[in-house]
PDB file of N, CA and C in Angstrom:
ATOM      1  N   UNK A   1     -98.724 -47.000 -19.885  1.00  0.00           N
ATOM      2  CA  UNK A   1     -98.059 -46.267 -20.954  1.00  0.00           C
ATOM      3  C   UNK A   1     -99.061 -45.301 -21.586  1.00  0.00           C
ATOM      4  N   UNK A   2     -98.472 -43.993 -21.797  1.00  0.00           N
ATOM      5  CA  UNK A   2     -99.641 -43.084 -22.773  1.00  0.00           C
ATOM      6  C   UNK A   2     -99.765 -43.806 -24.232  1.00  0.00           C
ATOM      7  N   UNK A   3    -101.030 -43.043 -24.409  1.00  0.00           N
ATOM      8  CA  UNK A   3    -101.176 -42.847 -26.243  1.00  0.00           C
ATOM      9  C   UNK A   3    -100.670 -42.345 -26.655  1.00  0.00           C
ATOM     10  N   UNK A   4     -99.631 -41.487 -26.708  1.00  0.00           N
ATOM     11  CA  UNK A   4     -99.051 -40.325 -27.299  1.00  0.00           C
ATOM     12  C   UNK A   4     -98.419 -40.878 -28.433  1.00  0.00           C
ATOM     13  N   UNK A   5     -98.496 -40.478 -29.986  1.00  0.00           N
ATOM     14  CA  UNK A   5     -97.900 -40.979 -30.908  1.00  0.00           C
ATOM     15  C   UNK A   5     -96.731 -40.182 -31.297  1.00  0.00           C
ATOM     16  N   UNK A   6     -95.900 -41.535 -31.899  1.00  0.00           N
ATOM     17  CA  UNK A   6     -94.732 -40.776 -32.082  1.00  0.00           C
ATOM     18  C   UNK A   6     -94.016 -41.067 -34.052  1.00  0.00           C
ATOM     19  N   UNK A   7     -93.392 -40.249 -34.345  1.00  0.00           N
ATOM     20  CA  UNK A   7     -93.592 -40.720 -35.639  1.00  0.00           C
ATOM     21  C   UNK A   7     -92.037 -39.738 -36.295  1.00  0.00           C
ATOM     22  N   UNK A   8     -91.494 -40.280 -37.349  1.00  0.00           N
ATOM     23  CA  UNK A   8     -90.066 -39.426 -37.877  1.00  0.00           C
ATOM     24  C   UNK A   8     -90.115 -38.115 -37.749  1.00  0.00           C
ATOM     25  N   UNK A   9     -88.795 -37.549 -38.194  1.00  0.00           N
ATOM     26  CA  UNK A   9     -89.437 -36.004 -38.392  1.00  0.00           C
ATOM     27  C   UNK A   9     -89.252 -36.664 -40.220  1.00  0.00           C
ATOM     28  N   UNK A  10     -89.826 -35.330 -40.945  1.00  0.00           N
ATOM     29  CA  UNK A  10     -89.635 -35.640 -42.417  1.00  0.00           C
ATOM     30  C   UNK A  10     -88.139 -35.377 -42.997  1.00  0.00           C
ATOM     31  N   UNK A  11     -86.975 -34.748 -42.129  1.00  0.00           N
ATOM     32  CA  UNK A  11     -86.081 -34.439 -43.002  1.00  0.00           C
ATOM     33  C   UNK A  11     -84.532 -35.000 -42.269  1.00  0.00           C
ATOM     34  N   UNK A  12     -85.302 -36.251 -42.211  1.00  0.00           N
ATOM     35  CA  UNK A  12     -83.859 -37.694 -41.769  1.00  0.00           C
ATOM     36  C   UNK A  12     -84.169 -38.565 -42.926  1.00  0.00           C
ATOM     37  N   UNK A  13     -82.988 -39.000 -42.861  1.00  0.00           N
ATOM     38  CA  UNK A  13     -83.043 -40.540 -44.218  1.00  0.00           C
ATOM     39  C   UNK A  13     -81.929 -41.538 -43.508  1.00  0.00           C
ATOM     40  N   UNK A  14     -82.846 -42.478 -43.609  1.00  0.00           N
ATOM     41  CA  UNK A  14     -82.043 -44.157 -43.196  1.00  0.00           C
ATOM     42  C   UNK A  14     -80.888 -44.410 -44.610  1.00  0.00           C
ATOM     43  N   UNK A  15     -79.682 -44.666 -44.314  1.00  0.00           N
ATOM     44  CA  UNK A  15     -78.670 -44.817 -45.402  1.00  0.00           C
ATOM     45  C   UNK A  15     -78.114 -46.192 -44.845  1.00  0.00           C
ATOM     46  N   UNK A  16     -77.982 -46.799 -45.399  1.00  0.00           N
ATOM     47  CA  UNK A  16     -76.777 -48.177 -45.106  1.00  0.00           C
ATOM     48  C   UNK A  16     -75.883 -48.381 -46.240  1.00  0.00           C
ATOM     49  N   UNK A  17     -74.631 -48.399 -45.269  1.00  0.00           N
ATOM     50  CA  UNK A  17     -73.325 -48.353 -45.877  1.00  0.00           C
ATOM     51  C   UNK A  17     -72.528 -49.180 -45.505  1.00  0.00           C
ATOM     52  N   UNK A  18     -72.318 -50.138 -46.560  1.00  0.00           N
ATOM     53  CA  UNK A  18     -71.138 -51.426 -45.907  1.00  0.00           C
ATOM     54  C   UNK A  18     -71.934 -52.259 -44.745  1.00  0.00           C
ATOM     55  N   UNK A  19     -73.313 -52.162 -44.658  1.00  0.00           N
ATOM     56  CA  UNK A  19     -73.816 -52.949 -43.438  1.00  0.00           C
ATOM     57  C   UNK A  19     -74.245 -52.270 -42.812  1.00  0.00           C
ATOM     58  N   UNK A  20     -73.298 -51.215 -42.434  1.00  0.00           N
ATOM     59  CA  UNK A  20     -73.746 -50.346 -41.331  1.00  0.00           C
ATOM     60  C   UNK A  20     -74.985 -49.445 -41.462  1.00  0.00           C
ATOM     61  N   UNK A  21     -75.680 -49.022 -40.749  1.00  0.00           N
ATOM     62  CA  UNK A  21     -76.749 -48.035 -41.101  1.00  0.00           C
ATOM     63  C   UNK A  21     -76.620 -46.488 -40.005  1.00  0.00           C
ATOM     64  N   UNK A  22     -77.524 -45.414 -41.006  1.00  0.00           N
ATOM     65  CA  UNK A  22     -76.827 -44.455 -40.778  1.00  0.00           C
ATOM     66  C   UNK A  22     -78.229 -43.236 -41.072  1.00  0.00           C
ATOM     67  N   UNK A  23     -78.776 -42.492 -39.879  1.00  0.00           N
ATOM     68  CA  UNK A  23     -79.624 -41.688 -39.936  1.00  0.00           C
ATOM     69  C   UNK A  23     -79.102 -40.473 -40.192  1.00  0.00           C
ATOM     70  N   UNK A  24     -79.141 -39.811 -41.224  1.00  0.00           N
ATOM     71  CA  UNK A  24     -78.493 -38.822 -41.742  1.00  0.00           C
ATOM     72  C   UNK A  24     -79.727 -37.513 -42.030  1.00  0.00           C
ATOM     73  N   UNK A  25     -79.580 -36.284 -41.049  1.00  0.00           N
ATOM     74  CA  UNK A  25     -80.314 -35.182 -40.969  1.00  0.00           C
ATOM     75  C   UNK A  25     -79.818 -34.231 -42.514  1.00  0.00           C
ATOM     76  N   UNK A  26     -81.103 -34.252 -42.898  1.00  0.00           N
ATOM     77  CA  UNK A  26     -81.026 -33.551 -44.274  1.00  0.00           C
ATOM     78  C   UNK A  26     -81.215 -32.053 -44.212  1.00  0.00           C
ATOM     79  N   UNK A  27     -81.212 -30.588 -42.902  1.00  0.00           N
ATOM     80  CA  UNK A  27     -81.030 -29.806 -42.649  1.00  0.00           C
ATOM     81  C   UNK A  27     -80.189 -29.414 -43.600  1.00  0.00           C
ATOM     82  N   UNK A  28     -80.964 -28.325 -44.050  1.00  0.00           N
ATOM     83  CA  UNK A  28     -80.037 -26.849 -44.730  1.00  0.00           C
ATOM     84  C   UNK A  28     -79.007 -26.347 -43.696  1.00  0.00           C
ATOM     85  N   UNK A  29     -77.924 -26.632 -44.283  1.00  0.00           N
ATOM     86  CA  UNK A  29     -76.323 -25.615 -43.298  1.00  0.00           C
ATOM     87  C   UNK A  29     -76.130 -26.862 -42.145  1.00  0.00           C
ATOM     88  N   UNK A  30     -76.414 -27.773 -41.898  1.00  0.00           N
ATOM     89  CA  UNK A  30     -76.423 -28.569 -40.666  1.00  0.00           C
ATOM     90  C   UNK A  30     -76.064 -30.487 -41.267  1.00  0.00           C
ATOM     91  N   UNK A  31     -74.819 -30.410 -40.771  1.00  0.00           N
ATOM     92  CA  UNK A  31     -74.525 -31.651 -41.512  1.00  0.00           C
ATOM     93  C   UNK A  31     -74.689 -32.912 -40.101  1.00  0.00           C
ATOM     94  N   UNK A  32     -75.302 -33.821 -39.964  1.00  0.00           N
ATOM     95  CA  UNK A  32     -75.097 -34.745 -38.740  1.00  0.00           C
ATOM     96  C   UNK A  32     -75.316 -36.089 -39.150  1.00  0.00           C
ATOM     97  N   UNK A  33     -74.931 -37.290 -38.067  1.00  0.00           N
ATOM     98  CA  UNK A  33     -75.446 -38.554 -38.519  1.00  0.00           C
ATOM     99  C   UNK A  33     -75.433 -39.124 -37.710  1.00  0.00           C
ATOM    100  N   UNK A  34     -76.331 -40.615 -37.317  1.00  0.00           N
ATOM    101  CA  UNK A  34     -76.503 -41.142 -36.292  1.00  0.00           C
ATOM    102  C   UNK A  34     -76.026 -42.702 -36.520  1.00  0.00           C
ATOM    103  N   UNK A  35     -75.518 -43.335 -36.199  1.00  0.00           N
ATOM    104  CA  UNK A  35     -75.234 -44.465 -36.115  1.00  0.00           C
ATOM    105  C   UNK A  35     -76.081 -45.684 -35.412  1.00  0.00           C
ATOM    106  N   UNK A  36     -76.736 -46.485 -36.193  1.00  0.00           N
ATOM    107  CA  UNK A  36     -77.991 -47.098 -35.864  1.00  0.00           C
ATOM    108  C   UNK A  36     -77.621 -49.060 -35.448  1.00  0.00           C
ATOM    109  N   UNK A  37     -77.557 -49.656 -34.362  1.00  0.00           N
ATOM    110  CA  UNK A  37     -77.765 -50.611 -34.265  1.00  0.00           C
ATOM    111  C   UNK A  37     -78.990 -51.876 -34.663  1.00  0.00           C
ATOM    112  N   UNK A  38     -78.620 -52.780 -34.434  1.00  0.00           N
ATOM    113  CA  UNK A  38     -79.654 -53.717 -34.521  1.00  0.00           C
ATOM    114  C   UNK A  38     -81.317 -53.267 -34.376  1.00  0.00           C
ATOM    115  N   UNK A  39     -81.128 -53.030 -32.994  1.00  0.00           N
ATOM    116  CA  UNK A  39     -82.409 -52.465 -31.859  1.00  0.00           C
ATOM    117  C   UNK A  39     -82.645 -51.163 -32.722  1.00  0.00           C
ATOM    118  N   UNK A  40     -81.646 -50.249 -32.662  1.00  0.00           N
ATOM    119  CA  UNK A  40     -81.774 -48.887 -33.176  1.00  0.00           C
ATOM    120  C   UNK A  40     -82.828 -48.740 -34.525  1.00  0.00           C
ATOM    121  N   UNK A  41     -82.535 -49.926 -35.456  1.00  0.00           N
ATOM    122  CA  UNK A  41     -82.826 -50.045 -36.974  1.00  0.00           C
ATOM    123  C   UNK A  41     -84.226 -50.398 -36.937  1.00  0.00           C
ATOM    124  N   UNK A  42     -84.234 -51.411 -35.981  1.00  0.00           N
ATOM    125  CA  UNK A  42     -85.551 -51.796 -35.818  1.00  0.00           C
ATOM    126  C   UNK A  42     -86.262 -50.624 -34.554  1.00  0.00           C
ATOM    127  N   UNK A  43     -86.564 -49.565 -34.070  1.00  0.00           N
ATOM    128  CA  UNK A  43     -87.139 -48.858 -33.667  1.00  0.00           C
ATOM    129  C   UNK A  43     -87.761 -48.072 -34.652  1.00  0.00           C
ATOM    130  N   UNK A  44     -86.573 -47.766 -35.540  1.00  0.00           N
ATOM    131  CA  UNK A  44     -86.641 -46.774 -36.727  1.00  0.00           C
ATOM    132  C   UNK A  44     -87.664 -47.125 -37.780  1.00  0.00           C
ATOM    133  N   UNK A  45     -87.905 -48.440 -37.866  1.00  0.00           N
ATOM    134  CA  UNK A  45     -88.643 -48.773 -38.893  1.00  0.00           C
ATOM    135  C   UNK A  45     -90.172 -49.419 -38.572  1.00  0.00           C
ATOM    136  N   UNK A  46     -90.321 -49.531 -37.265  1.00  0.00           N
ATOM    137  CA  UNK A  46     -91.420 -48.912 -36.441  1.00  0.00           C
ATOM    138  C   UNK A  46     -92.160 -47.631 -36.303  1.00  0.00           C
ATOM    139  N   UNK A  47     -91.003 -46.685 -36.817  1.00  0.00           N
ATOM    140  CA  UNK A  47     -91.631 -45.233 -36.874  1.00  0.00           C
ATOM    141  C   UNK A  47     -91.976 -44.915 -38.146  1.00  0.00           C
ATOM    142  N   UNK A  48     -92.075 -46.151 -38.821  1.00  0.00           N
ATOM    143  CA  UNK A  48     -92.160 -45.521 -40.321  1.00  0.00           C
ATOM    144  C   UNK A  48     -93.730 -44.914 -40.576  1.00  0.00           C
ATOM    145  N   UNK A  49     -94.396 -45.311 -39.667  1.00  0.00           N
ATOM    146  CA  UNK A  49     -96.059 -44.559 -39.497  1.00  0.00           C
ATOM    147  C   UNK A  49     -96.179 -44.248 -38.139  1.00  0.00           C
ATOM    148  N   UNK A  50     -96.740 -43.072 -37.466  1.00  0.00           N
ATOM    149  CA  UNK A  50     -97.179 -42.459 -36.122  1.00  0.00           C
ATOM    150  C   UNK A  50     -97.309 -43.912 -35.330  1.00  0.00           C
ATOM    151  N   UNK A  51     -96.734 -44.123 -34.285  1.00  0.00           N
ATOM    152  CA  UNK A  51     -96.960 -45.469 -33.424  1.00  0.00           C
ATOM    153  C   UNK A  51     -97.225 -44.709 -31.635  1.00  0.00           C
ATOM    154  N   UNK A  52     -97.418 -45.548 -31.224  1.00  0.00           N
ATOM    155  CA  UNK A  52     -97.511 -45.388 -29.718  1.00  0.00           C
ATOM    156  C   UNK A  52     -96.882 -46.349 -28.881  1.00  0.00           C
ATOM    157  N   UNK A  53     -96.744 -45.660 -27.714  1.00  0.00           N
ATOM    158  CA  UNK A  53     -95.791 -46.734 -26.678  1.00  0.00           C
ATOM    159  C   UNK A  53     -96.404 -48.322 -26.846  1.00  0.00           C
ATOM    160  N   UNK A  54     -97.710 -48.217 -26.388  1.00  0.00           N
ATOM    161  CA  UNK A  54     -97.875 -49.251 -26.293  1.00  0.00           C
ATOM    162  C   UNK A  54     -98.023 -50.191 -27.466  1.00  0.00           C
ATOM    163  N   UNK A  55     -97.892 -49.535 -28.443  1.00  0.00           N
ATOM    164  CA  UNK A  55     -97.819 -50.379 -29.776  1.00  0.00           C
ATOM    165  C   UNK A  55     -96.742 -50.683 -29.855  1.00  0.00           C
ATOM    166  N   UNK A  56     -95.389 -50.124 -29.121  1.00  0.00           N
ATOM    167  CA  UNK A  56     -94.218 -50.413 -29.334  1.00  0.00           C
ATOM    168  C   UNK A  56     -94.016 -51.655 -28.416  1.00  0.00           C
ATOM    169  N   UNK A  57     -94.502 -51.761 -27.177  1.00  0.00           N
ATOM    170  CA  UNK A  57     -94.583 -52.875 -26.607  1.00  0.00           C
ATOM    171  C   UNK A  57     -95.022 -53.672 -27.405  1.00  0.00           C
ATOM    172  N   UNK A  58     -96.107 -54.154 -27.640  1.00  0.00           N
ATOM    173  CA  UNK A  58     -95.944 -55.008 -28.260  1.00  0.00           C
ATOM    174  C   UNK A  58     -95.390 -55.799 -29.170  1.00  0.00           C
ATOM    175  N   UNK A  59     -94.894 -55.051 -30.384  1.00  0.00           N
ATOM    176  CA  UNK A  59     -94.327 -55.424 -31.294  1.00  0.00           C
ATOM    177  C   UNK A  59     -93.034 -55.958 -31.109  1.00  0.00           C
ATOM    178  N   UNK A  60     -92.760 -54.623 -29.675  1.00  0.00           N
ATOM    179  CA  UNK A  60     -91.382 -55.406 -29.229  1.00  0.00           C
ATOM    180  C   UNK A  60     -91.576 -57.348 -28.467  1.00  0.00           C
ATOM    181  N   UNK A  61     -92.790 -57.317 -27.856  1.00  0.00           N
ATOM    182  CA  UNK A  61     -92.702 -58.597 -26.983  1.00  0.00           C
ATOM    183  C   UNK A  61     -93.185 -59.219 -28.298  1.00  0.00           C
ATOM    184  N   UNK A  62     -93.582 -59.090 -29.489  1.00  0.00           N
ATOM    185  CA  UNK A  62     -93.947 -60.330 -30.470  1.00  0.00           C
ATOM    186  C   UNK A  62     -92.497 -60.697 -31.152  1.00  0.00           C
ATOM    187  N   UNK A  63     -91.694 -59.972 -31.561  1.00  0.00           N
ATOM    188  CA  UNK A  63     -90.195 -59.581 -31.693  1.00  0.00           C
ATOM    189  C   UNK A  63     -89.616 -60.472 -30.983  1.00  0.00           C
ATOM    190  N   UNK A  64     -89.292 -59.849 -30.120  1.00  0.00           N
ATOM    191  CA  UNK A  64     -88.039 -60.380 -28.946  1.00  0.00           C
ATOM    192  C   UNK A  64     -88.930 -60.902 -28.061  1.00  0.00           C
ATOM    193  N   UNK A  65     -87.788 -61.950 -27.177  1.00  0.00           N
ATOM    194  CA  UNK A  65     -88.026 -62.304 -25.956  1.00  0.00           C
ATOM    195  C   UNK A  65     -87.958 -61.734 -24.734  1.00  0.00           C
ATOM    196  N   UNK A  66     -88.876 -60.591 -24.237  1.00  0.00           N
ATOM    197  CA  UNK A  66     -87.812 -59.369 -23.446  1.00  0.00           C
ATOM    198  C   UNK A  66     -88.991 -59.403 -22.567  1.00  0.00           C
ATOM    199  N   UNK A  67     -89.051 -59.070 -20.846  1.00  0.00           N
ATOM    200  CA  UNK A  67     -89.375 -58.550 -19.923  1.00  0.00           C
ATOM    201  C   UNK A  67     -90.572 -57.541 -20.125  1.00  0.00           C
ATOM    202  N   UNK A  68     -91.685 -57.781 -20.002  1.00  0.00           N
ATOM    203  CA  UNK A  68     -92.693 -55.985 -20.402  1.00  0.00           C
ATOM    204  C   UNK A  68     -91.948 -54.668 -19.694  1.00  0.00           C
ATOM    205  N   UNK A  69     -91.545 -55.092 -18.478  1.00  0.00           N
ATOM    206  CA  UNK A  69     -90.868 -53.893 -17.743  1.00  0.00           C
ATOM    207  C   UNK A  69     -89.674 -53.557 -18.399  1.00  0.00           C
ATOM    208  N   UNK A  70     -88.706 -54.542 -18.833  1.00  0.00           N
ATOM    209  CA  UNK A  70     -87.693 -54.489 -20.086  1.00  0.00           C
ATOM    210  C   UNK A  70     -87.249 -53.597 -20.914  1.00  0.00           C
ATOM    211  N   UNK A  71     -88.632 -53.760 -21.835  1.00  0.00           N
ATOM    212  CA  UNK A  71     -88.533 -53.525 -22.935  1.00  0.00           C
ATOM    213  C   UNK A  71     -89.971 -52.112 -23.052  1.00  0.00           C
ATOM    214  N   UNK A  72     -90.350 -51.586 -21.605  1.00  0.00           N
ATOM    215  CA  UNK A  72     -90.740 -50.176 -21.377  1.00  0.00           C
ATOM    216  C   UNK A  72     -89.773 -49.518 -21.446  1.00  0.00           C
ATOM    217  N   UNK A  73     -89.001 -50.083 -20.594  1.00  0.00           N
ATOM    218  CA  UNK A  73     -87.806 -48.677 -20.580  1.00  0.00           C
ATOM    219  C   UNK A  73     -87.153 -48.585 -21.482  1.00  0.00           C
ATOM    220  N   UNK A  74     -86.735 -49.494 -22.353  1.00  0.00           N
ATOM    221  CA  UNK A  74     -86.729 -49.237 -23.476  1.00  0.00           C
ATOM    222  C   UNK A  74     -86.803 -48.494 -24.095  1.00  0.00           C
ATOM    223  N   UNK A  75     -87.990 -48.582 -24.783  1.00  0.00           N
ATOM    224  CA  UNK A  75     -89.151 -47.807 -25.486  1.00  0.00           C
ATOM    225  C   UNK A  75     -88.875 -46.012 -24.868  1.00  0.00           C
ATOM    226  N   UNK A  76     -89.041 -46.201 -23.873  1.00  0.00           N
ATOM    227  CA  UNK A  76     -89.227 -44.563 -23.325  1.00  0.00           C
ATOM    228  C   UNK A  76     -87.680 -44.307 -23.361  1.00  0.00           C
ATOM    229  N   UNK A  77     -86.516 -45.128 -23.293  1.00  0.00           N
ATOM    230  CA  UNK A  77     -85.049 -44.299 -23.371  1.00  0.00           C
ATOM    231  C   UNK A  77     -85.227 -43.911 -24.836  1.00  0.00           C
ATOM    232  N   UNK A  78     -85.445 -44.903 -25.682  1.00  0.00           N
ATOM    233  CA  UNK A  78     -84.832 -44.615 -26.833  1.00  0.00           C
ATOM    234  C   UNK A  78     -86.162 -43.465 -27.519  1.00  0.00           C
ATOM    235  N   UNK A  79     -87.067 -43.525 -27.530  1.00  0.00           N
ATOM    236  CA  UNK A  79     -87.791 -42.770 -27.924  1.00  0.00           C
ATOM    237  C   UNK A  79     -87.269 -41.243 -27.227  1.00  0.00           C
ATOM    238  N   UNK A  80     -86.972 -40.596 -26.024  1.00  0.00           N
ATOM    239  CA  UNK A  80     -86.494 -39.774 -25.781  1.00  0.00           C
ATOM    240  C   UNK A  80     -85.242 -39.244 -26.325  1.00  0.00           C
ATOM    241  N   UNK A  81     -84.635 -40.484 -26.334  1.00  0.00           N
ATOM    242  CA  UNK A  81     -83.247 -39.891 -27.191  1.00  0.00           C
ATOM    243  C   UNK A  81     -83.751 -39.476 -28.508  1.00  0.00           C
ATOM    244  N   UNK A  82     -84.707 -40.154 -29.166  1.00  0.00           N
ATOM    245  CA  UNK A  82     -84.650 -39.774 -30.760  1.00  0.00           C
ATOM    246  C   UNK A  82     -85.619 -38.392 -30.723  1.00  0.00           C
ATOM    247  N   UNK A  83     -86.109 -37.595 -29.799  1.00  0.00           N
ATOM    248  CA  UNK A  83     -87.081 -36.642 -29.899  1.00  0.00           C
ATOM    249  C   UNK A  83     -85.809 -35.634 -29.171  1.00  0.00           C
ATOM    250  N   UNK A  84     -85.040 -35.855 -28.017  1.00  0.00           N
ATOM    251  CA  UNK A  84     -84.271 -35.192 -27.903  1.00  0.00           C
ATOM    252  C   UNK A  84     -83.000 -34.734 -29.086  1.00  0.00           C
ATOM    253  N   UNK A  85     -82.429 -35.348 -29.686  1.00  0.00           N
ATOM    254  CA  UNK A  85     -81.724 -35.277 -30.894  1.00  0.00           C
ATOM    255  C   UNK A  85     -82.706 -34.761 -32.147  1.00  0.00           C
ATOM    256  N   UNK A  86     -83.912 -34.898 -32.385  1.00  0.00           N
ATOM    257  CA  UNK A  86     -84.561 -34.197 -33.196  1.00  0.00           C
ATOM    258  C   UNK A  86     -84.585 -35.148 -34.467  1.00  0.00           C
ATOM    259  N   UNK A  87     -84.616 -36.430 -34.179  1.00  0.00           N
ATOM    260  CA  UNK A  87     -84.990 -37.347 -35.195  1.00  0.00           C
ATOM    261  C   UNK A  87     -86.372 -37.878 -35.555  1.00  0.00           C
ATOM    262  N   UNK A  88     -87.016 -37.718 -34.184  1.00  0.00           N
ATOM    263  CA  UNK A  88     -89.009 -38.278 -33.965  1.00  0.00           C
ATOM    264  C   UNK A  88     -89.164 -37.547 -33.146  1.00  0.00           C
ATOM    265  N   UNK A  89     -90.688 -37.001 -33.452  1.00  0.00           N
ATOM    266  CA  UNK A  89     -91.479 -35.860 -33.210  1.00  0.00           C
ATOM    267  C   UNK A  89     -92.794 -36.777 -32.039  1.00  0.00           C
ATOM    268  N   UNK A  90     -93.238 -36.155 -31.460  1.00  0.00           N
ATOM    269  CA  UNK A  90     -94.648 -36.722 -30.221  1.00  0.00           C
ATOM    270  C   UNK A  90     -95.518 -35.759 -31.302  1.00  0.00           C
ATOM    271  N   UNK A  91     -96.213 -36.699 -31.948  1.00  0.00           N
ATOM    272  CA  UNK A  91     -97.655 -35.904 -32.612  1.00  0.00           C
ATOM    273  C   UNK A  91     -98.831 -35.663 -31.601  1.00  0.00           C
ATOM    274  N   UNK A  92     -99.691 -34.601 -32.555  1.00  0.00           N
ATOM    275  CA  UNK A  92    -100.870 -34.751 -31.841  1.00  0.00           C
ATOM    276  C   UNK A  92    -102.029 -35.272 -31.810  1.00  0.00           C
ATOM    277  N   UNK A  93    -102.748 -35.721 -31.400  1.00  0.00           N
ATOM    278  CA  UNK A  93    -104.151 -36.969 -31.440  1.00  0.00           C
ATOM    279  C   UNK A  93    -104.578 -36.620 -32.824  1.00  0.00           C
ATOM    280  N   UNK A  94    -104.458 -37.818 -33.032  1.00  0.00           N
ATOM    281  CA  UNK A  94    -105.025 -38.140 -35.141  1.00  0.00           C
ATOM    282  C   UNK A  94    -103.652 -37.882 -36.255  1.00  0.00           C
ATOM    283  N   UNK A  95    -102.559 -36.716 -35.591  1.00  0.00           N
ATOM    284  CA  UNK A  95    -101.740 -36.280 -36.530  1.00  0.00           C
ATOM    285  C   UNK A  95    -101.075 -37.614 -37.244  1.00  0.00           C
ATOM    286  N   UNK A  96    -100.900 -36.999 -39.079  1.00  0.00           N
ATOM    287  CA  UNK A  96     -99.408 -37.626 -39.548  1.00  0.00           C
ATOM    288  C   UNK A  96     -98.274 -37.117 -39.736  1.00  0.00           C
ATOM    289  N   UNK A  97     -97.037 -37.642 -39.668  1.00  0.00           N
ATOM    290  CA  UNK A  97     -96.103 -37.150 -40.207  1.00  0.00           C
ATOM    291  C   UNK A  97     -95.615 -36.302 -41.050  1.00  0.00           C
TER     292      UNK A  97
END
């Protein structure tokens, strides 16, 4: 797995409503929202400081009971989805948020 850190962008906010939770892009003119599961909630709050894959492994195998190969792909789906959608950013060596 790289080092590459990954970390929020600054202008999403975690909302929970009725239980449910809800990543809501705070964009000028641009209204969106994401609908966050179990897994989802807990990725999210992993990103609350610059992390790296392999920090995500772990935390995930101290966490859950999951496969290392598992819970890579994992890590790399969902992290792609949230950089593709424009929710977490890939910093650069040393950067913060």
């Amino acid at each position: 797995m790289d080092e590459m850190r990954y970390g929020r962008m600054p202008e999403i906010e975690l909302r929970s409503i009725v239980g449910e939770h809800f990543l809501i892009v705070l964009h000028a003119g641009e209204s969106k929202m994401f609908s966050l599961n179990g897994m989802g909630l807990w990725f999210w709050s992993q990103l609350e400081r610059p992390v790296s894959k392999r920090e995500l492994l772990t935390a995930m195998r101290d966490a859950y009971e999951v496969a290392e190969d598992v819970a890579a792909g994992e890590i790399d789906r969902f992290l792609a989805y949230l950089v593709e959608k424009g929710l977490a950013k890939r910093l650069e060596a040393g950067a913060a948020t």
